[in-house]
Each structure stands twice: as structure tokens, then as C-alpha cells.
Protein backbone atom coordinates (compact mmCIF):
# COMPACT_ATOMS: atom_id res chain seq x y z
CA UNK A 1 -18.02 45.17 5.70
CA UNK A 2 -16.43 42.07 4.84
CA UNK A 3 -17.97 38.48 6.00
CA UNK A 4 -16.20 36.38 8.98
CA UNK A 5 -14.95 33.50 8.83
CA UNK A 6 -17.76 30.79 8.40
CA UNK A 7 -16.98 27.82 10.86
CA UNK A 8 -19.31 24.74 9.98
CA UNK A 9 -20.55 21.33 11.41
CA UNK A 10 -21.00 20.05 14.68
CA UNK A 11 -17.41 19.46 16.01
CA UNK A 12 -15.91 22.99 14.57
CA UNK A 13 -18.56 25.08 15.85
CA UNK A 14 -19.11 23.11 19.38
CA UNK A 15 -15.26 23.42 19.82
CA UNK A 16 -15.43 27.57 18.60
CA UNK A 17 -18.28 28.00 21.34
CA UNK A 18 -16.24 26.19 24.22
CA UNK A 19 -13.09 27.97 23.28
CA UNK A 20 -13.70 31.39 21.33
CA UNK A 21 -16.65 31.95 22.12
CA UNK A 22 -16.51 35.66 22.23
CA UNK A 23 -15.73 35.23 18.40
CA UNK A 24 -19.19 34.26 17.57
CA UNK A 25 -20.62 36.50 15.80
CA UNK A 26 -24.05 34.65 14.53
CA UNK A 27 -24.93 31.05 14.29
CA UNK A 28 -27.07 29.93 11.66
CA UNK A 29 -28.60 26.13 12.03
CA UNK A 30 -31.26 24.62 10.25
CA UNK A 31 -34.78 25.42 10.13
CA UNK A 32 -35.51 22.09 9.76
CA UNK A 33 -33.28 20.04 12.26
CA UNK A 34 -34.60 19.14 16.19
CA UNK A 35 -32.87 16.54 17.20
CA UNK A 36 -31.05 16.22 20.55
CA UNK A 37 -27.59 17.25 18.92
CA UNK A 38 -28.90 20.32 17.30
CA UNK A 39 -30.75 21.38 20.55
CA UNK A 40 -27.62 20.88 22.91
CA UNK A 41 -25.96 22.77 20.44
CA UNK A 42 -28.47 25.66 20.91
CA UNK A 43 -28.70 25.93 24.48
CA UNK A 44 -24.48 25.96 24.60
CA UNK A 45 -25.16 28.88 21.99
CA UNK A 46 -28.17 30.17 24.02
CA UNK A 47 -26.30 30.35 27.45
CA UNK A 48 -22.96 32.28 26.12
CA UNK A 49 -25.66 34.97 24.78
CA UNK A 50 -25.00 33.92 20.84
CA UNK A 51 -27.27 35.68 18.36
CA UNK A 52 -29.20 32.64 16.63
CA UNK A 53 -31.04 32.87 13.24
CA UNK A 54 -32.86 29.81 11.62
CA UNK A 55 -32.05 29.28 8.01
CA UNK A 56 -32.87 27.51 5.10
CA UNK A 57 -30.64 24.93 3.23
CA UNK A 58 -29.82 27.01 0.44
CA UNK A 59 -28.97 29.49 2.58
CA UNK A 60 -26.66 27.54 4.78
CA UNK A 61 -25.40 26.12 1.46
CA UNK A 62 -24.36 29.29 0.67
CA UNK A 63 -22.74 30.22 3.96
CA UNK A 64 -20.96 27.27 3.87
CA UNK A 65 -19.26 27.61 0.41
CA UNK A 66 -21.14 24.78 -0.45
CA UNK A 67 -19.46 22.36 2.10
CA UNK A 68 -21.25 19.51 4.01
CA UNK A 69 -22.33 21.87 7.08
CA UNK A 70 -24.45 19.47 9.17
CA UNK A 71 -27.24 21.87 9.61
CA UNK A 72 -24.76 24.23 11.40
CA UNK A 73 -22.79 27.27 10.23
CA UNK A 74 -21.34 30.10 13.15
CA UNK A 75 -19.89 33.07 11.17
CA UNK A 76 -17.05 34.36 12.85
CA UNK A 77 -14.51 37.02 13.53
CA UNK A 78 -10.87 35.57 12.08
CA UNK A 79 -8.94 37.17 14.88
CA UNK A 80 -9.30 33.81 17.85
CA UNK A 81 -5.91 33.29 18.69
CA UNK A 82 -3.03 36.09 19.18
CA UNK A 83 -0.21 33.16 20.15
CA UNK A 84 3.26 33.89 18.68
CA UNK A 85 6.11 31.29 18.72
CA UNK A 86 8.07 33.63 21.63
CA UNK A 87 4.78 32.58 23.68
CA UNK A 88 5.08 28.73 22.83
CA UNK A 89 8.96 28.81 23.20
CA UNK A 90 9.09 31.02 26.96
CA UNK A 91 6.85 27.82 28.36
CA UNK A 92 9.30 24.80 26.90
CA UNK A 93 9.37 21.78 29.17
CA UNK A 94 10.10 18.04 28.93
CA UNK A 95 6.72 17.15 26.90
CA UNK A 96 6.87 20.29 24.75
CA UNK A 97 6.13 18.91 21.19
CA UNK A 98 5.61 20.83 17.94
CA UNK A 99 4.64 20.28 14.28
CA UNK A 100 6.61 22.37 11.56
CA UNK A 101 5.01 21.84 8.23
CA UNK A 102 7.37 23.13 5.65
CA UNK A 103 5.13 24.15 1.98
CA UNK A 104 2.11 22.36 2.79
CA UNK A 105 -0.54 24.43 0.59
CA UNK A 106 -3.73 22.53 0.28
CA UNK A 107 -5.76 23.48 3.14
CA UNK A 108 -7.49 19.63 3.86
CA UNK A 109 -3.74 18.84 4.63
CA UNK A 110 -3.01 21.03 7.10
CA UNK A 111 -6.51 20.65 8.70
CA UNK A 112 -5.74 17.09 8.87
CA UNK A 113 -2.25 17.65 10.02
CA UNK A 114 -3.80 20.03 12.91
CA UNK A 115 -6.31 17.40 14.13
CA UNK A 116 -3.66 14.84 13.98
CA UNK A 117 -0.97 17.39 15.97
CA UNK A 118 -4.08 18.14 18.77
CA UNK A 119 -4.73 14.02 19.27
CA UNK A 120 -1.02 13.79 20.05
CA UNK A 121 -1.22 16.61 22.26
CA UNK A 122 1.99 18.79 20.53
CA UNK A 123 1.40 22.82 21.68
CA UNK A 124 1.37 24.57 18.21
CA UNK A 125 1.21 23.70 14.79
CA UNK A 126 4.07 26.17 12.97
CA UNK A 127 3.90 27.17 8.96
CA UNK A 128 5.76 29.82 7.00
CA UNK A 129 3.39 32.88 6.14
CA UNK A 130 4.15 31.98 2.36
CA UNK A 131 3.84 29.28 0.75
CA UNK A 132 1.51 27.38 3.15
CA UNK A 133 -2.05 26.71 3.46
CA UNK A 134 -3.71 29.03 5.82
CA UNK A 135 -6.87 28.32 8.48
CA UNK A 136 -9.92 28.21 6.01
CA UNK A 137 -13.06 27.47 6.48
CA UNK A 138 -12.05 24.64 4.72
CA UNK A 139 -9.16 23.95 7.04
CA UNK A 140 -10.83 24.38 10.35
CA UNK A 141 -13.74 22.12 8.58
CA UNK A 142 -10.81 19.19 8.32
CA UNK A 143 -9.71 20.18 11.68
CA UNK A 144 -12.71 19.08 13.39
CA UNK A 145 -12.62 21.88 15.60
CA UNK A 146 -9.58 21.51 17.00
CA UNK A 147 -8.15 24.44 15.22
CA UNK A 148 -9.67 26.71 17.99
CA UNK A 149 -7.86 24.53 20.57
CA UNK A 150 -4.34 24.37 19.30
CA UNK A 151 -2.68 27.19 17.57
CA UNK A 152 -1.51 27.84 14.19
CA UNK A 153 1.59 30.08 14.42
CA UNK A 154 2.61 31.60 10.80
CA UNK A 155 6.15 32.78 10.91
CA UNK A 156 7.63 35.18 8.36
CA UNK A 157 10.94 32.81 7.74
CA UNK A 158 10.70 29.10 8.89
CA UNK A 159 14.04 28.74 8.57
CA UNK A 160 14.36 31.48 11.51
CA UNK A 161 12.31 30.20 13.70
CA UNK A 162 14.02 26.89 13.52
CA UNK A 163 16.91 28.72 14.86
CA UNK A 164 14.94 30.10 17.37
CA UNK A 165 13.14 26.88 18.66
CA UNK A 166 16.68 25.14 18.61
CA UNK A 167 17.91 28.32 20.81
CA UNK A 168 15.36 27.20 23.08
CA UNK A 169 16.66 23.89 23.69
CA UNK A 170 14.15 21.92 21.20
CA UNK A 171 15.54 19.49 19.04
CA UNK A 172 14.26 19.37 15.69
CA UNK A 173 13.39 16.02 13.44
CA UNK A 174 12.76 15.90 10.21
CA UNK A 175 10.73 13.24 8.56
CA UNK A 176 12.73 12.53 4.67
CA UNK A 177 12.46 10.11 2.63
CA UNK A 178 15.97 9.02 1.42
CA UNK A 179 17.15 9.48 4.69
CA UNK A 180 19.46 6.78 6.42
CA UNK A 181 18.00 6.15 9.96
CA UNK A 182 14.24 4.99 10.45
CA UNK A 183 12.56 7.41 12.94
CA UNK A 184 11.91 4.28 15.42
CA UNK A 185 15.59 4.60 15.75
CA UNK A 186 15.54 8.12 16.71
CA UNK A 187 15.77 8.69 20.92
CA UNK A 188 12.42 11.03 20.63
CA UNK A 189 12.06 12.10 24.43
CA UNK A 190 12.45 15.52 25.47
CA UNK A 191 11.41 18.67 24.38
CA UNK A 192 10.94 17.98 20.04
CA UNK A 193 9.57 19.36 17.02
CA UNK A 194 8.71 17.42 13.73
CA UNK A 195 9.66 19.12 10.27
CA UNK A 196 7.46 17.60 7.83
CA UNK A 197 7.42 18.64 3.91
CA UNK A 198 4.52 18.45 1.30
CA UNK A 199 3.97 14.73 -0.05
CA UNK A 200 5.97 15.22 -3.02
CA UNK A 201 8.33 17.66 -2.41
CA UNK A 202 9.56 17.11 0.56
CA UNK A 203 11.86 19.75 3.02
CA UNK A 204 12.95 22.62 1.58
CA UNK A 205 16.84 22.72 1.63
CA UNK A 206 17.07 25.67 4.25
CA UNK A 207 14.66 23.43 6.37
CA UNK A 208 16.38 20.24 5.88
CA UNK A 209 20.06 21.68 6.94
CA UNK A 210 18.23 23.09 10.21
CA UNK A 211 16.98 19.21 11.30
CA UNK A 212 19.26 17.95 14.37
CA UNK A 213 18.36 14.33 12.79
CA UNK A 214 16.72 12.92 9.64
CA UNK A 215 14.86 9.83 9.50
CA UNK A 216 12.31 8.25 7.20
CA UNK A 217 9.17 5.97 7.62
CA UNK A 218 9.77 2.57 6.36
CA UNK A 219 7.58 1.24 4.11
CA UNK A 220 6.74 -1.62 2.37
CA UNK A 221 5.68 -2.53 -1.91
CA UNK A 222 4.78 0.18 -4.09
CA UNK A 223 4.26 2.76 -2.17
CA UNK A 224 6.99 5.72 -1.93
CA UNK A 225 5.29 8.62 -0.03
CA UNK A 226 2.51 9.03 2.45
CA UNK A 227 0.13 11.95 2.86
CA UNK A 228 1.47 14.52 4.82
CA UNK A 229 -1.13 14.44 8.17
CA UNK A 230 -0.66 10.03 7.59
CA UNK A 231 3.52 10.99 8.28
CA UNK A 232 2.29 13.26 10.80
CA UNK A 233 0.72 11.18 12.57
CA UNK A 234 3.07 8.45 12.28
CA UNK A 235 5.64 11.00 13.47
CA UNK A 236 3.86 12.33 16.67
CA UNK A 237 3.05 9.12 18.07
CA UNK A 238 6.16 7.21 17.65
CA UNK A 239 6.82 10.23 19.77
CA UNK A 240 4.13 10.01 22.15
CA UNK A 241 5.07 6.49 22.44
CA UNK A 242 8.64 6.69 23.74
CA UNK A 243 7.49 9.00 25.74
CA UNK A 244 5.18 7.17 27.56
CA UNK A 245 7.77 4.13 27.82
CA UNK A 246 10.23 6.40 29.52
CA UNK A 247 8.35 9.64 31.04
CA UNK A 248 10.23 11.71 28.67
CA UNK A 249 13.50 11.71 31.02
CA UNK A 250 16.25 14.49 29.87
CA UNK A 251 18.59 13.15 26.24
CA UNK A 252 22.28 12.42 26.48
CA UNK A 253 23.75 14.48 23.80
């Protein structure tokens, strides 16, 4: 029988207990830790019924690939979220905001890209089956637990599903750096989804010819490319901002 997943640290597993909790399978915390954190953490665990076994550091070491773990490591079935992109697009409305990441493969960037997506509140965090990153340990480490709050959607073709979320009345940006237009220019209200490439290598032509608009970040000295979940982040709340100015009213197209 093959391990779980191992979720570890404070934020991932407090955030896998209040929202998957039913894919807990054992936690495993510190023999040596009693603070208040580690006890509220225990009766959360406690209270949904979690089977809890006290371990020692080597052999939390171990279950946490040798990642900082906090004292905390919940192994876990991999199946949390069943989400597709036909459930994300059925529910589009006015705020509906997505992150595309187009050949992001080290799994600390699209953790950090999922955290980022969750504090800007988008729905669903979309990556092509190949040539992506998956949700690692490592990965829902970065996220900070809010990888069991958001989804993660892998889609067999991206450049498909761009159809598809364009069929659904979402307009796609993509974030490129030769591109013409800044994206404080761009009218970001509505119903939107960010392409975003690898620092690097930027979109994929397939992805790049589906963008309704490209636009890049300005930027200032030396410095000619940002790390994806930084552009992220830039992206989404230059988003969140015009939003808020306007209360997302319908575009003129």
C-alpha cells in the first residue's frame, strides 16, 4: 500500500483539518512540543475523530521528506478535491477570477502562485496535466494551506480550455514581457483570467494567441523578469483593485 500524501506545518495541516478533513488519515506531531499552538491543533484533530500518534524528530524528519515540518505532519489521502473546470465555468459571475499558469514546473512556484491566487480571492488555479508542477507535499508546504481551500484544476490541453473559459464569457489576459500595453492600462473588471508563463520562458505560443489582451509589468534598472507568483500577484491585485474602484460593473467591448 502506497503512503498518502504527507501535509506538514501548522498552516497546511490546520487548513486540511478545517477543509478535508475526512482526508486525514493520521497526524503525527511531536513528542516533544506542548505549547498552546500544538494543543489547539490537537483538540481540532481530537474533535473530528483524527487518529493521533506522537513521534520522534527523526521520524517526522522522515515523514516530512526532510522539510521544516513544525512539529506537525498529517499523512493524507491525495484524492481532496474532485472540481473540474465545467464546475468553475457553470458558476461564472462578475467577480469570477482565475489563474492559468502556462509550464510552471517547480513546485515552490506554483505553491506560491496558489497562496498568492487564494489572498486575491480568484476561484481556481488552472495548469496543463504536462508540463506543470503538480500539488506536492512540497507545493501544498508553499501553499500555506491554502491548497485545500482553492482548487488546482489540471486540464489535458490548456490551450482547450482557454477556448472553453472564453466560451464562457471570461476574458483572458496574459502577462508578457515585450508586450505593448502595461497591464494598469488594461480595463480588468468583469469576469477574467490571468495567463502567466514560467520566469524565463514565458507563454507558450498556443497560449499566447488565445490571450484577448497582452500586457507587461513595467519595471525599472536591471531587472527583466519577475518570479512567476511576484507577476502573479502583481497581476491579481491590479485586478482586485479596479475592481474595488468600480464594483466590477459589466466591460464595453
Amino acid at each position: 500500500m502506497s503512503r498518502g500524501q504527507a501535509v506538514f506545518g501548522f498552516h497546511a495541516v490546520n487548513a486540511r483539518l478545517k477543509h478535508a478533513v475526512d482526508s486525514v488519515e493520521t497526524l503525527y506531531v511531536s513528542e516533544h512540543r506542548h505549547d498552546a499552538r500544538m494543543r489547539e491543533l490537537l483538540a481540532r484533530a481530537e474533535g473530528a475523530g483524527v487518529k493521533i500518534v506522537l513521534a520522534d524528530d527523526r521520524r517526522l524528519d522522515g515523514l516530512a521528506g526532510g522539510n521544516a515540518h513544525q512539529g506537525v505532519v498529517a499523512l493524507c489521502s491525495r484524492s481532496v478535491q474532485a472540481i473540474r473546470l465545467d464546475d468553475v465555468l457553470a458558476r461564472v459571475d462578475p467577480q469570477t477570477l482565475l489563474l492559468l499558469l502556462d509550464g510552471v514546473t517547480d513546485p515552490r512556484n506554483l505553491g506560491a502562485c496558489i497562496r498568492t491566487a487564494a489572498a486575491a480571492g480568484a476561484n481556481a488555479v488552472i495548469v496543463p496535466r504536462d508540463r506543470s508542477a503538480s500539488l506536492t507535499d512540497v507545493a501544498s508546504k508553499t501553499a500555506a494551506g491554502t491548497a485545500e481551500a482553492l482548487p488546482l484544476i489540471a486540464v489535458t490541453n490548456l490551450a482547450r480550455a482557454m477556448d472553453e473559459i472564453k466560451e464562457a464569457g471570461i476574458w483572458i489576459a496574459g502577462a508578457a514581457g515585450e508586450a505593448k500595453s502595461t497591464i494598469f492600462a488594461l480595463d480588468l473588471r468583469g469576469p477574467l483570467a490571468w495567463t502567466l508563463g514560467a520566469e524565463g520562458t514565458g507563454l507558450r505560443r498556443l497560449t499566447r494567441e488565445r490571450c484577448d489582451w497582452l500586457a507587461h509589468i513595467p519595471m525599472h534598472g536591471e531587472v527583466e523578469s519577475l518570479n512567476v507568483s511576484v507577476a502573479a500577484g502583481i497581476c491579481l491585485f491590479e485586478t482586485v483593485r479596479q475592481r474595488a474602484l468600480a464594483g466590477a460593473p459589466e466591460r464595453n467591448t
